[in-house]
Protein backbone atom coordinates (compact mmCIF):
# COMPACT_ATOMS: atom_id res chain seq x y z
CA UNK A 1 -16.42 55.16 19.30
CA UNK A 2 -15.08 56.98 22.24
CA UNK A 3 -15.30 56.56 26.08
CA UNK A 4 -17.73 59.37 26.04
CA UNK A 5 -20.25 58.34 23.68
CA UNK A 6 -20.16 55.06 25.52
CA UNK A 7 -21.07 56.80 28.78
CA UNK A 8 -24.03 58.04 26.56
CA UNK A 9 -25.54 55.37 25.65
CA UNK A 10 -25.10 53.90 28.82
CA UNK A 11 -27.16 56.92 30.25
CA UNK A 12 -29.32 56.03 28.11
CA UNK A 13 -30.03 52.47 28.07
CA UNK A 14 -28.57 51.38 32.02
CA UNK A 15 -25.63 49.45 32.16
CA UNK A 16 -27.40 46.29 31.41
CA UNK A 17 -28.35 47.80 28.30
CA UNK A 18 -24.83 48.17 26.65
CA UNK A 19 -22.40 45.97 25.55
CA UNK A 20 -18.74 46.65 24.88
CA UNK A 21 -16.70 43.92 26.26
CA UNK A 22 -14.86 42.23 23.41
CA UNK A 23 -15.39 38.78 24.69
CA UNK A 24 -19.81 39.67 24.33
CA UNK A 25 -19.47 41.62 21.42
CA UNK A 26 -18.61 38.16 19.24
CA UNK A 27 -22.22 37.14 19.60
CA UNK A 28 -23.41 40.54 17.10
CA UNK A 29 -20.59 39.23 14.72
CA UNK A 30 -22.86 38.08 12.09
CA UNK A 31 -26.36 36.90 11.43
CA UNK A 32 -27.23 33.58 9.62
CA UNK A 33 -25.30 34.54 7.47
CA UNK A 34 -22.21 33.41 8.64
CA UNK A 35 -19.90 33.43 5.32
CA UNK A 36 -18.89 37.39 6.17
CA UNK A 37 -18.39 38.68 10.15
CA UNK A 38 -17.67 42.17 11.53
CA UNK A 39 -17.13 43.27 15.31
CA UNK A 40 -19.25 46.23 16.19
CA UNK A 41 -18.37 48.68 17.78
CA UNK A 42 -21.24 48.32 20.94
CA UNK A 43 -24.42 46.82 21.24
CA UNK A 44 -27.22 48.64 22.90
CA UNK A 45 -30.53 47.37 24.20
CA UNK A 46 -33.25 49.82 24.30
CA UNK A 47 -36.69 48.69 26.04
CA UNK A 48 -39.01 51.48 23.94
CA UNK A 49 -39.10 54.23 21.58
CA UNK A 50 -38.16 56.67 23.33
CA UNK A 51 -34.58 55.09 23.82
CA UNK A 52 -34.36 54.46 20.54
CA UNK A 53 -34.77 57.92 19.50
CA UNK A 54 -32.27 59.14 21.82
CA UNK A 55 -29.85 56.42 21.09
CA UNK A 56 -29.95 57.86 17.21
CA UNK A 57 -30.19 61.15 17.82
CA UNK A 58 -26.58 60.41 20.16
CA UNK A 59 -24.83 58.56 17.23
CA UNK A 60 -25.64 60.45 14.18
CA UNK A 61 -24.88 64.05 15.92
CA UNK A 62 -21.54 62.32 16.42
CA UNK A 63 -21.41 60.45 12.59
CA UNK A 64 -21.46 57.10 14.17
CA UNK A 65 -22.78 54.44 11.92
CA UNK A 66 -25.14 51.67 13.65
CA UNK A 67 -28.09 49.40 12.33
CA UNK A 68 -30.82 47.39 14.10
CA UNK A 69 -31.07 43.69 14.75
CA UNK A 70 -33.53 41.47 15.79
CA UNK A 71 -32.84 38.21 16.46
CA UNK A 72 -30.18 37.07 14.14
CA UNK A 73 -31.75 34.76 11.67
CA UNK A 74 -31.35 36.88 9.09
CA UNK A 75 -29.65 34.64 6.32
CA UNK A 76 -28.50 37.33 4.16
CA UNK A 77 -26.05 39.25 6.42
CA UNK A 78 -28.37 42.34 6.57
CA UNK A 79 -27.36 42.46 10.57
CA UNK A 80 -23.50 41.76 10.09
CA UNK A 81 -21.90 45.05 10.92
CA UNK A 82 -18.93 44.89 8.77
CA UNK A 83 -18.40 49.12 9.17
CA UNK A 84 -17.89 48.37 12.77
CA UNK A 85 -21.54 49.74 13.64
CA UNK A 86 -22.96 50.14 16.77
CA UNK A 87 -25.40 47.01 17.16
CA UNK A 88 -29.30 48.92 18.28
CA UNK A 89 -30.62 45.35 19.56
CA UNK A 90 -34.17 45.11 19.74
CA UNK A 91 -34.28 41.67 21.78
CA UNK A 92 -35.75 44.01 24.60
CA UNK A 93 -38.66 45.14 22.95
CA UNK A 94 -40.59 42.02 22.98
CA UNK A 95 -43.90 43.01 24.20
CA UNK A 96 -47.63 42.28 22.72
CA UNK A 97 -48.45 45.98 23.16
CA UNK A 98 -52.49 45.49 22.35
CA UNK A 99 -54.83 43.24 20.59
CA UNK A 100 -58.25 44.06 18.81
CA UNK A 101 -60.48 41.37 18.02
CA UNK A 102 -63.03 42.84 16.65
CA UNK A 103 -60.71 44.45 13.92
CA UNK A 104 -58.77 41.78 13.71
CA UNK A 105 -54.77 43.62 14.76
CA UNK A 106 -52.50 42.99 16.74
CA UNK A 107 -50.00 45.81 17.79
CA UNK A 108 -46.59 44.90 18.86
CA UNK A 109 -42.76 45.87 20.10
CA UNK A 110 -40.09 44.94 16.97
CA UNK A 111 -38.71 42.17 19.43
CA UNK A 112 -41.66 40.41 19.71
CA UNK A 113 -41.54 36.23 18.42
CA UNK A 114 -43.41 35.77 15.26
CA UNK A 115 -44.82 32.53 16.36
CA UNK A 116 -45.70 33.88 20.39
CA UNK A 117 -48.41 36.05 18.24
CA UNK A 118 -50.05 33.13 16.90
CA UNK A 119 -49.71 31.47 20.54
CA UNK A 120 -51.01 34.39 22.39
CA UNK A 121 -54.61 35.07 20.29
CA UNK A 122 -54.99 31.13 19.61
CA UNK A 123 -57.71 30.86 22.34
CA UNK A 124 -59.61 33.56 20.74
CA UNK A 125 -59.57 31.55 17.29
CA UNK A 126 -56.90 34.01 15.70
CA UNK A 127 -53.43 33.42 14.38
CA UNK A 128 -50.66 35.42 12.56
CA UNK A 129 -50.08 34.34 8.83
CA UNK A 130 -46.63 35.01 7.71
CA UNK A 131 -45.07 31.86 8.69
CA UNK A 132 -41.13 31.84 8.50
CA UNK A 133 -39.11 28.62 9.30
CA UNK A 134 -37.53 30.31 11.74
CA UNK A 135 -40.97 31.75 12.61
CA UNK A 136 -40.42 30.23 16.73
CA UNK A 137 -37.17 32.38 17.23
CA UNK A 138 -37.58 35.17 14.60
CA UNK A 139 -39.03 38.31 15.61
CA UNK A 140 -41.82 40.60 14.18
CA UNK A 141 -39.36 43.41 13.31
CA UNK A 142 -36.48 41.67 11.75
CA UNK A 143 -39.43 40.08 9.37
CA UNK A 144 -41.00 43.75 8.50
CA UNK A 145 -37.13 44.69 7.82
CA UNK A 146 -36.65 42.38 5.36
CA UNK A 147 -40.42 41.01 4.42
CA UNK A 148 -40.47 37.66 5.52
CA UNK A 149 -42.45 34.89 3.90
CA UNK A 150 -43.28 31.11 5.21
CA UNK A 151 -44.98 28.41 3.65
CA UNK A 152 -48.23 29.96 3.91
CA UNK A 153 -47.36 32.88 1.48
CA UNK A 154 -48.38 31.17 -1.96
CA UNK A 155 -52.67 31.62 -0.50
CA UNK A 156 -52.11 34.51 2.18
CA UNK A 157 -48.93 36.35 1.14
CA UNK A 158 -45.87 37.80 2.62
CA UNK A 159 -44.97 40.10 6.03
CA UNK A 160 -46.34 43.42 3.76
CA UNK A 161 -49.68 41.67 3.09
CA UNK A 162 -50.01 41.50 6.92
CA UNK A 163 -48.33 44.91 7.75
CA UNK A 164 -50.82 47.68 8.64
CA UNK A 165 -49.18 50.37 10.51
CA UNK A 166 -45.43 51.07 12.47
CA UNK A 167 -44.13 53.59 14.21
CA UNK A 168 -40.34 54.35 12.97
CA UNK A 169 -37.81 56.22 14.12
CA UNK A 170 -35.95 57.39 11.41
CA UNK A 171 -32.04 58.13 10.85
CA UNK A 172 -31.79 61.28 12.53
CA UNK A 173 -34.21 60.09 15.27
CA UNK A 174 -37.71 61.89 14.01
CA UNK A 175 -40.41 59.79 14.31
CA UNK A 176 -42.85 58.91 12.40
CA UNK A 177 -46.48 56.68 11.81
CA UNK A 178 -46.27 55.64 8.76
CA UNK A 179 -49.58 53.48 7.22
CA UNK A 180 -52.80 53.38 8.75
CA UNK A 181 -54.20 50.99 11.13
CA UNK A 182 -57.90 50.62 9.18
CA UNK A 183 -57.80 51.69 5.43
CA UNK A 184 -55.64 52.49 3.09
CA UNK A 185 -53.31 55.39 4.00
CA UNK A 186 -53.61 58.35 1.96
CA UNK A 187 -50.44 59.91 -0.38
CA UNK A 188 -47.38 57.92 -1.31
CA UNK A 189 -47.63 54.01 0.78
CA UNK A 190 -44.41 55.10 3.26
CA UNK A 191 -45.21 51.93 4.58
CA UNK A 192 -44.86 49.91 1.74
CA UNK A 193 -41.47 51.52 0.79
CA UNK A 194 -40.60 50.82 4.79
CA UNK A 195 -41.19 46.89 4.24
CA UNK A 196 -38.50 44.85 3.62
CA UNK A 197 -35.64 47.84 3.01
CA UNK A 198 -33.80 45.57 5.62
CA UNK A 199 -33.08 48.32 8.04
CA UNK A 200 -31.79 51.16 5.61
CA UNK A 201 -34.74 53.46 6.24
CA UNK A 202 -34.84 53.58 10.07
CA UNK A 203 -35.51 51.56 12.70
CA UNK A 204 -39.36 50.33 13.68
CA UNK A 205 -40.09 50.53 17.32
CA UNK A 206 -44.00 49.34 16.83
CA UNK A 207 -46.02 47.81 14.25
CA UNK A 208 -49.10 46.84 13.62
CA UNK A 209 -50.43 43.75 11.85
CA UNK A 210 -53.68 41.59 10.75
CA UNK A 211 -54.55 38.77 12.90
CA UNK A 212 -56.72 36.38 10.99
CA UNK A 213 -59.80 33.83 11.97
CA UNK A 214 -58.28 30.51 12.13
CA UNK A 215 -59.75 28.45 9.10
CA UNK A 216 -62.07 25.82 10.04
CA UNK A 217 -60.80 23.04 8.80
CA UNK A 218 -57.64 22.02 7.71
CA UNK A 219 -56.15 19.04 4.88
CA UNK A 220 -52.47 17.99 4.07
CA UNK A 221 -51.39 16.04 1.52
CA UNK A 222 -48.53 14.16 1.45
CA UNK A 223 -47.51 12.85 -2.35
CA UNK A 224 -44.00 11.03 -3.31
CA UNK A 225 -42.26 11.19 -6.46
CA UNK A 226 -39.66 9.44 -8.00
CA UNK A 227 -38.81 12.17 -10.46
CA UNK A 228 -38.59 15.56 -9.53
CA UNK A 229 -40.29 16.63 -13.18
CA UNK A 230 -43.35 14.74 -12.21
CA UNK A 231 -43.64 16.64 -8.64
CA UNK A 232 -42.65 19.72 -10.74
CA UNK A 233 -45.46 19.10 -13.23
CA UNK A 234 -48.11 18.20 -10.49
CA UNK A 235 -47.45 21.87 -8.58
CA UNK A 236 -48.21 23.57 -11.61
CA UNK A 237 -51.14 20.68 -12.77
CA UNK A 238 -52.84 22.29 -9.14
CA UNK A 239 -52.89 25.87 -9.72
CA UNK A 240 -53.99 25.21 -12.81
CA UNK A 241 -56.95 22.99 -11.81
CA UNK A 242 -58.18 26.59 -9.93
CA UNK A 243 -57.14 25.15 -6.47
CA UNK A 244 -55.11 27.70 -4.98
CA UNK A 245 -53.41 25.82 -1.64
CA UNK A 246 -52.47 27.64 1.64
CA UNK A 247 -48.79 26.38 1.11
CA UNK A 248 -47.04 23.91 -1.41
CA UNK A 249 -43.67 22.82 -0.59
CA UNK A 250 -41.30 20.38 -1.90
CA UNK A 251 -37.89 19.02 -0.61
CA UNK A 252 -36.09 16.49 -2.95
CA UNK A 253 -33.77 13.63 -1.96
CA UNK A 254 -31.04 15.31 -0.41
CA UNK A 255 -33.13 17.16 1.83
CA UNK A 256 -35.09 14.11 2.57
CA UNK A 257 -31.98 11.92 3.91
CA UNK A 258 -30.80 15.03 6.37
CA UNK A 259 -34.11 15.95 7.77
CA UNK A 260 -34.87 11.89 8.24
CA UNK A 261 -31.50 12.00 10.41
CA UNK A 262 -33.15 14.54 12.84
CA UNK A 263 -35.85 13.75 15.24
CA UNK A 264 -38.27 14.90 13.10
CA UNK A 265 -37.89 11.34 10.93
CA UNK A 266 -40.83 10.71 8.32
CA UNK A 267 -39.47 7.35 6.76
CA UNK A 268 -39.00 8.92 3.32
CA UNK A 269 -37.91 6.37 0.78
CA UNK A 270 -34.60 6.91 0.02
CA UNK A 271 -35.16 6.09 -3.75
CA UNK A 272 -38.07 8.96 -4.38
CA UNK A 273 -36.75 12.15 -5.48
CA UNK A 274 -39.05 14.63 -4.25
CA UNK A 275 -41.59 15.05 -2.07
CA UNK A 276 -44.89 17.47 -2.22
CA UNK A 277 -46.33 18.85 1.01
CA UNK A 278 -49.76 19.95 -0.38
CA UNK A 279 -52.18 22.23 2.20
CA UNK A 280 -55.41 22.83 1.94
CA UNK A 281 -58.03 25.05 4.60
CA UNK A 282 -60.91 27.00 4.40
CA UNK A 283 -65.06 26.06 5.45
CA UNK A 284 -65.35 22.46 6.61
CA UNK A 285 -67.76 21.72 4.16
CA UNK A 286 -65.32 21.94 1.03
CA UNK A 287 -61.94 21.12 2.22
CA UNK A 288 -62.10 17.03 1.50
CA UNK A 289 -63.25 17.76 -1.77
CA UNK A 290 -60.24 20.13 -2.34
CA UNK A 291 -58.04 17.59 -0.73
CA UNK A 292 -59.10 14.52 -2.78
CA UNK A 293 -58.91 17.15 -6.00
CA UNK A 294 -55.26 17.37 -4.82
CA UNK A 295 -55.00 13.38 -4.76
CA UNK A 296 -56.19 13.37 -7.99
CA UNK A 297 -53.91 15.87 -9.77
CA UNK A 298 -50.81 14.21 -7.82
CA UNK A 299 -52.34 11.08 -9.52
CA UNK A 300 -52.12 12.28 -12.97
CA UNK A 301 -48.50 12.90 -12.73
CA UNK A 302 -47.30 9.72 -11.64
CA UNK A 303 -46.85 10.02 -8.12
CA UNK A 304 -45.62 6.74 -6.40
CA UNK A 305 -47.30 7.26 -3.41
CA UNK A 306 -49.94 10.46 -1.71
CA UNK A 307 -52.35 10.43 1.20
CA UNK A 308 -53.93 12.49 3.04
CA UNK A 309 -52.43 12.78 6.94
CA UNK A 310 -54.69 10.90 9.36
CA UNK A 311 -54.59 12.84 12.37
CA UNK A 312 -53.09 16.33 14.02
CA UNK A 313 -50.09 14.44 15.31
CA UNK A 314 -49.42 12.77 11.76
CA UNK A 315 -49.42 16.58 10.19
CA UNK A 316 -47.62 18.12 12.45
CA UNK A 317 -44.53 15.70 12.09
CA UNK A 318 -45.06 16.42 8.34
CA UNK A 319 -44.31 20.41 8.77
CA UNK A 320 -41.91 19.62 11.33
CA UNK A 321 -39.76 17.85 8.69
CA UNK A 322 -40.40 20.76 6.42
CA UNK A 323 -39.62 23.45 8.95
CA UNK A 324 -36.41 21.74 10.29
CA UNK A 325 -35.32 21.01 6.93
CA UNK A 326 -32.42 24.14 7.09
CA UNK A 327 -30.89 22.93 10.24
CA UNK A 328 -31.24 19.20 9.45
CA UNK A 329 -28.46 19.84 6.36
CA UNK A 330 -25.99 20.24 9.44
CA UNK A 331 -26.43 16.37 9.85
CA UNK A 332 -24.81 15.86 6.34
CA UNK A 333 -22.49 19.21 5.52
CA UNK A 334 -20.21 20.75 8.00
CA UNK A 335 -21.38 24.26 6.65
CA UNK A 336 -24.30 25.63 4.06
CA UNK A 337 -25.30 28.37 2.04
CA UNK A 338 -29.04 28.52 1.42
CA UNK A 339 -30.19 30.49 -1.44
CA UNK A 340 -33.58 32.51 -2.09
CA UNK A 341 -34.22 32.97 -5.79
CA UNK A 342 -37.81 32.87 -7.34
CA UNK A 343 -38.27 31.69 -10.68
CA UNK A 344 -41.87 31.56 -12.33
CA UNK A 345 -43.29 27.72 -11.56
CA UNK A 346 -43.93 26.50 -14.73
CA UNK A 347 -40.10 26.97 -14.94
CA UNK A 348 -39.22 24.65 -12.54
CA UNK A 349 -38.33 21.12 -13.71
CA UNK A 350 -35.47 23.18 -16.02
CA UNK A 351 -34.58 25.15 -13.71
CA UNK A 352 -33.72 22.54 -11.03
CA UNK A 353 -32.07 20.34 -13.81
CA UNK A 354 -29.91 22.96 -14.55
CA UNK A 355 -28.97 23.58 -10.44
CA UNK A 356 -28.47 19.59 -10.79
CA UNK A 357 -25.68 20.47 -13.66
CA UNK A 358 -24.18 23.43 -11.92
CA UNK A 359 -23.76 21.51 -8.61
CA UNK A 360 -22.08 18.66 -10.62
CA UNK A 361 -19.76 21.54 -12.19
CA UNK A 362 -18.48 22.79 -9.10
CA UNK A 363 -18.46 19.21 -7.03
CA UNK A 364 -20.53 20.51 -4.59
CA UNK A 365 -23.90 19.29 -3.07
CA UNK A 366 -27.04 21.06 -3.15
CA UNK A 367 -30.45 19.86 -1.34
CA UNK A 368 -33.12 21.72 -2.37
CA UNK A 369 -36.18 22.90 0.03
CA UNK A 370 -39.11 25.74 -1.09
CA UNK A 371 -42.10 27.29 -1.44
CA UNK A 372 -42.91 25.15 -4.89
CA UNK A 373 -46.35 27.19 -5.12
CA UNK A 374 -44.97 30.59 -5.87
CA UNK A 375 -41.31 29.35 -6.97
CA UNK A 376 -39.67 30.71 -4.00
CA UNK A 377 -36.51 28.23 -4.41
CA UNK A 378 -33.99 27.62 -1.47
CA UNK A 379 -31.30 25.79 -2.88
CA UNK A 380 -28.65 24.84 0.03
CA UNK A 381 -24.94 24.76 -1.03
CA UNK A 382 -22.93 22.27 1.09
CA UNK A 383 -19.50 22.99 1.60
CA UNK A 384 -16.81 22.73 4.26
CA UNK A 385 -14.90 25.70 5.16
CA UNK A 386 -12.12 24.26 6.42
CA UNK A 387 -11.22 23.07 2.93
CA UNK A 388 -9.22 26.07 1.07
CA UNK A 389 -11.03 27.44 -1.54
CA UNK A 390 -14.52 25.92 -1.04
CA UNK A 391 -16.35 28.89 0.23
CA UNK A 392 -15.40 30.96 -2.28
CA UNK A 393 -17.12 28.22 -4.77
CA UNK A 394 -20.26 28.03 -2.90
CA UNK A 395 -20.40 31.78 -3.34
CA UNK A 396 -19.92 31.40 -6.98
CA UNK A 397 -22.23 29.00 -7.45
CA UNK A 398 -24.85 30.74 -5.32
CA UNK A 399 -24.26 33.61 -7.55
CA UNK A 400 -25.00 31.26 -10.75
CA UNK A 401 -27.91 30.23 -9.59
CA UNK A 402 -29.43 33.62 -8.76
CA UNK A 403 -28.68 34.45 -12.44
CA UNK A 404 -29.90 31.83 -13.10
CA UNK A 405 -33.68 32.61 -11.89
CA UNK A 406 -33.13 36.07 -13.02
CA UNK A 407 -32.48 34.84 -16.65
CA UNK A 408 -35.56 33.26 -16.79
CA UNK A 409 -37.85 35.77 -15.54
CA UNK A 410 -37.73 35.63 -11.52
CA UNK A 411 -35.73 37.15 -8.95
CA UNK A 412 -32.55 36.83 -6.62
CA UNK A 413 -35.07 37.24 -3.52
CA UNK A 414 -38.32 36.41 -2.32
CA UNK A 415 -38.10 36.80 1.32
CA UNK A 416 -34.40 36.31 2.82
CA UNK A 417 -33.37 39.70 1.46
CA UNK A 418 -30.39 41.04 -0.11
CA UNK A 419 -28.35 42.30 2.93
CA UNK A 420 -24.12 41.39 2.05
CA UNK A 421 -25.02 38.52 0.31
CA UNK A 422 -26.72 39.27 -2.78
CA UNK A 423 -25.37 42.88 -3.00
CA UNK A 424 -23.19 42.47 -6.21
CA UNK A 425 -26.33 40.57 -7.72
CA UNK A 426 -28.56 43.75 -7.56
CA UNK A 427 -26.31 44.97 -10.49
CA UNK A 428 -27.73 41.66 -12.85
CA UNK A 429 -31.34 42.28 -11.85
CA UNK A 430 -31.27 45.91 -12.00
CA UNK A 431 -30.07 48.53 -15.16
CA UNK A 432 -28.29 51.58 -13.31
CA UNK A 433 -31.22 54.30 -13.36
CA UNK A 434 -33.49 51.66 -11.58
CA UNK A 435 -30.14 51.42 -8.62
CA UNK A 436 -29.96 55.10 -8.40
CA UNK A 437 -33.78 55.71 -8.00
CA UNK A 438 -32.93 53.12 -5.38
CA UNK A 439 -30.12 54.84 -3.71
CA UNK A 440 -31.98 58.13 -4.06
CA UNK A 441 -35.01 56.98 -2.29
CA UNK A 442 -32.53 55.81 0.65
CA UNK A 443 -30.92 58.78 0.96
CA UNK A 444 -33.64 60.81 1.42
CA UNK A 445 -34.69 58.60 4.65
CA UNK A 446 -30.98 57.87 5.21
CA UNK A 447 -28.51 61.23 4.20
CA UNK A 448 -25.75 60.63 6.20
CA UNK A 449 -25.90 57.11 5.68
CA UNK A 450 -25.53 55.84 8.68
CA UNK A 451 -28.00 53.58 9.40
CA UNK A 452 -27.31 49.86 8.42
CA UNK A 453 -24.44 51.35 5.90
CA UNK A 454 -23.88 48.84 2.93
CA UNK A 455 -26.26 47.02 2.55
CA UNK A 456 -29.20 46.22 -0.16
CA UNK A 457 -28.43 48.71 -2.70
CA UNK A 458 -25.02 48.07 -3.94
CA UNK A 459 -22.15 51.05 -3.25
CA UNK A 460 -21.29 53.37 -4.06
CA UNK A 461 -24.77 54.86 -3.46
CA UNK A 462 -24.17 58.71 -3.91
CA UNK A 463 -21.52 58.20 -6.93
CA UNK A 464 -20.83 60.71 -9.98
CA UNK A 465 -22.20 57.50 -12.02
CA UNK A 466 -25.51 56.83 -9.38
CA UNK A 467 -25.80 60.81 -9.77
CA UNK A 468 -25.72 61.15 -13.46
CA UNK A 469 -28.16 57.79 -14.02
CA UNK A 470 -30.68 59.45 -11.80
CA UNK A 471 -30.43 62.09 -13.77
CA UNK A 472 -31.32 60.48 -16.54
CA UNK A 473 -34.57 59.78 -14.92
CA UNK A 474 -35.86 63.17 -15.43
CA UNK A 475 -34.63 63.19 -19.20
């Protein structure tokens, strides 16, 4: 980075659009993520497309590496520029660009709040699906990068369900529409290769998305367990009875005693060891049937205690336990690792006995929270980083317990990405041609790469190995 390129950018983007003080630049350190830091290089803070595309053009004409960042809840690093990249922040872009009710999309700037989408087509009866926890601070972009989910996800699915179009400025700064607002695209789906490649592509500038009819009525189930194999049991007992819920979450007893520290306090018994959030929606005329169906399986399997939540107010403190659950562990752990592995459901009462075992084995806490529908698990390590040593254990047993889910037929990711985190594990879930179909994919979008350097496809990407493996492809 030299004093010239700076002046650049700031032609570019105004002075209040770059960043290079030392002091500022600790804020683009790291994401959520906060086990690994970098310092970039500069931060800039375009307000449109075309600034973006002249921002890349500038920095890859002079082989400056950079990478895009939303708002910084990434949790698997994917925005930590540890090559000393030049930060493209998209905080500026935050507009609702146009809305279509009829056809039922919403366009809108990478910068723009997941849950202000929801907020601003609420009076028409519409709302945006993909539900994050982080979904009132995360932004539209950062969960196309790296294909958010939410609690919703098990009945409506994830960000690329919900992703219809974009508008991407690739590497070298061409753009290009990729997808098709009504349709299916024709050719190869760009767009679904785009979704969650965390920023390794290119950088989207706008995107387009389904708003959906809110549903007209709406049931949640609360059910307490005091074994984990019976809540375990009772998730898979409802898929199986044909009732497929909008979301189906569980937290067990760790998670329980932080979140009941918070504001958001429910009054869990301290003695249960899970807990089942159970949602239900669709036509008014058949959601208390599906809900007292719920009841019933929860029933079956021994629960000690499930009702249905009387009122608005009495739901919404239920998901506001649920949502606040991540930041709640700061109440009981000075730091945390959370985890995103996805194991098959009928898998889970081993699975979480054996993340019981493992935590015992390395004498460190973990409180589990997740998407129990689809077996999206978020197991959060609790460690203290002042303590020599103890990060490097949470890391280790993060890593067991992603290979872990792999081993029995799931995956190290269902929506948090792999970014820095879960780099090395790409290497377990993957055989080496699969990688370097990967890395040859990315270097097609991403020759010089330059943009977001590092991350999801493990280095080194254009290797004599990666090169002969793809070869091997053709054989």
């Amino acid at each position: 980075m030299t004093d010239g390129l700076l002046r650049e950018l700031e032609r570019i983007v105004g002075p209040k659009g770059l960043i290079s003080n030392p002091r500022q630049l600790t804020a683009y350190e790291c994401d959520a993520y906060v086990a690994q830091s970098g310092r970039p290089s500069a931060v800039v803070l375009p307000v449109d497309t075309e600034q973006v595309v002249k921002v890349v053009r500038c920095l890859s004409n002079a082989g400056v590496p950079f990478l895009p960042r939303g708002a910084g809840t990434g949790l698997s690093g994917g925005a930590t520029p540890l090559h000393n990249e030049v930060v493209i922040s998209l905080a500026k872009m935050d507009k609702l660009l146009h809305v279509d009710f009829v056809n039922q999309r919403a366009t809108v700037q990478p910068g723009f709040v997941n849950l202000e989408l929801t907020k601003r087509v609420a009076a028409q009866g519409f709302y945006y699906a993909p539900d994050p926890s982080s979904q009132s601070v995360c932004t539209i972009g950062g969960n196309l990068a790296e294909n958010a989910g939410g609690s919703h996800c098990l009945k409506y699915g994830v960000t690329t369900n919900h992703v219809v179009a974009a508008k991407v400025v690739l590497p070298d700064g061409e753009v290009m529409e990729l997808g098709e607002p009504f349709g299916d695209p024709l050719g190869l789906d760009l767009l679904g290769l785009f979704v969650g490649s965390e920023g390794t592509l290119g950088i989207a500038t706008e995107i387009t998305v389904r708003i959906l009819k809110k549903p007209q009525a709406v049931k949640t189930v609360m059910a307490w367990f005091d074994r984990v194999e019976d809540a375990s049991d009772t998730v898979s007992g409802i898929i199986a009875a044909g009732i497929i819920p909008a979301a189906c979450e569980m937290m067990d007893q760790l998670a329980m005693q932080a979140v009941d520290k918070s504001r958001y306090h429910v009054g869990y018994p301290p003695d249960i060891e899970a807990v089942l959030l159970i949602e239900v929606d669709g036509l008014a005329a058949g959601v208390d049937e599906l809900a007292n169906r719920v009841v019933e399986v929860c029933r079956r399997h021994h629960v000690r205690s499930v009702h249905i939540a009387r009122d608005e107010a009495e739901r919404a403190l239920w998901w506001s336990s649920r949502k606040m659950a991540f930041p709640a562990i700061g109440r009981i752990s000075p730091d945390y690792m959370v985890q995103d592995g996805v194991i098959p459901r009928t898998r889970l009462t081993e699975v979480l006995k054996t993340i019981a075992k493992y935590s015992e084995e390395a004498g460190l806490r973990v409180a589990n929270v997740f998407h129990a529908g689809d077996g999206n698990l978020h197991p959060l390590i609790c460690y203290d980083a002042r303590i020599p040593g103890q990060t490097e254990q949470a890391t280790q047993l993060g890593r067991r317990i992603l290979e872990l889910c792999v081993d029995v037929g799931g995956s190290i990711t269902g929506e948090h990405g792999v970014g820095i985190e879960k780099i090395h594990e790409m290497g377990y879930l993957f055989h080496a041609p699969e990688l370097a179909l990967q890395a040859s994919l990315r270097e097609t979008f991403n020759p010089g790469d330059l943009c977001n350097p590092g991350k999801l496809i493990p280095r080194p990407a254009r290797c004599v190995e990666i090169k002969q493996a793809a070869a091997s492809l053709a054989l």
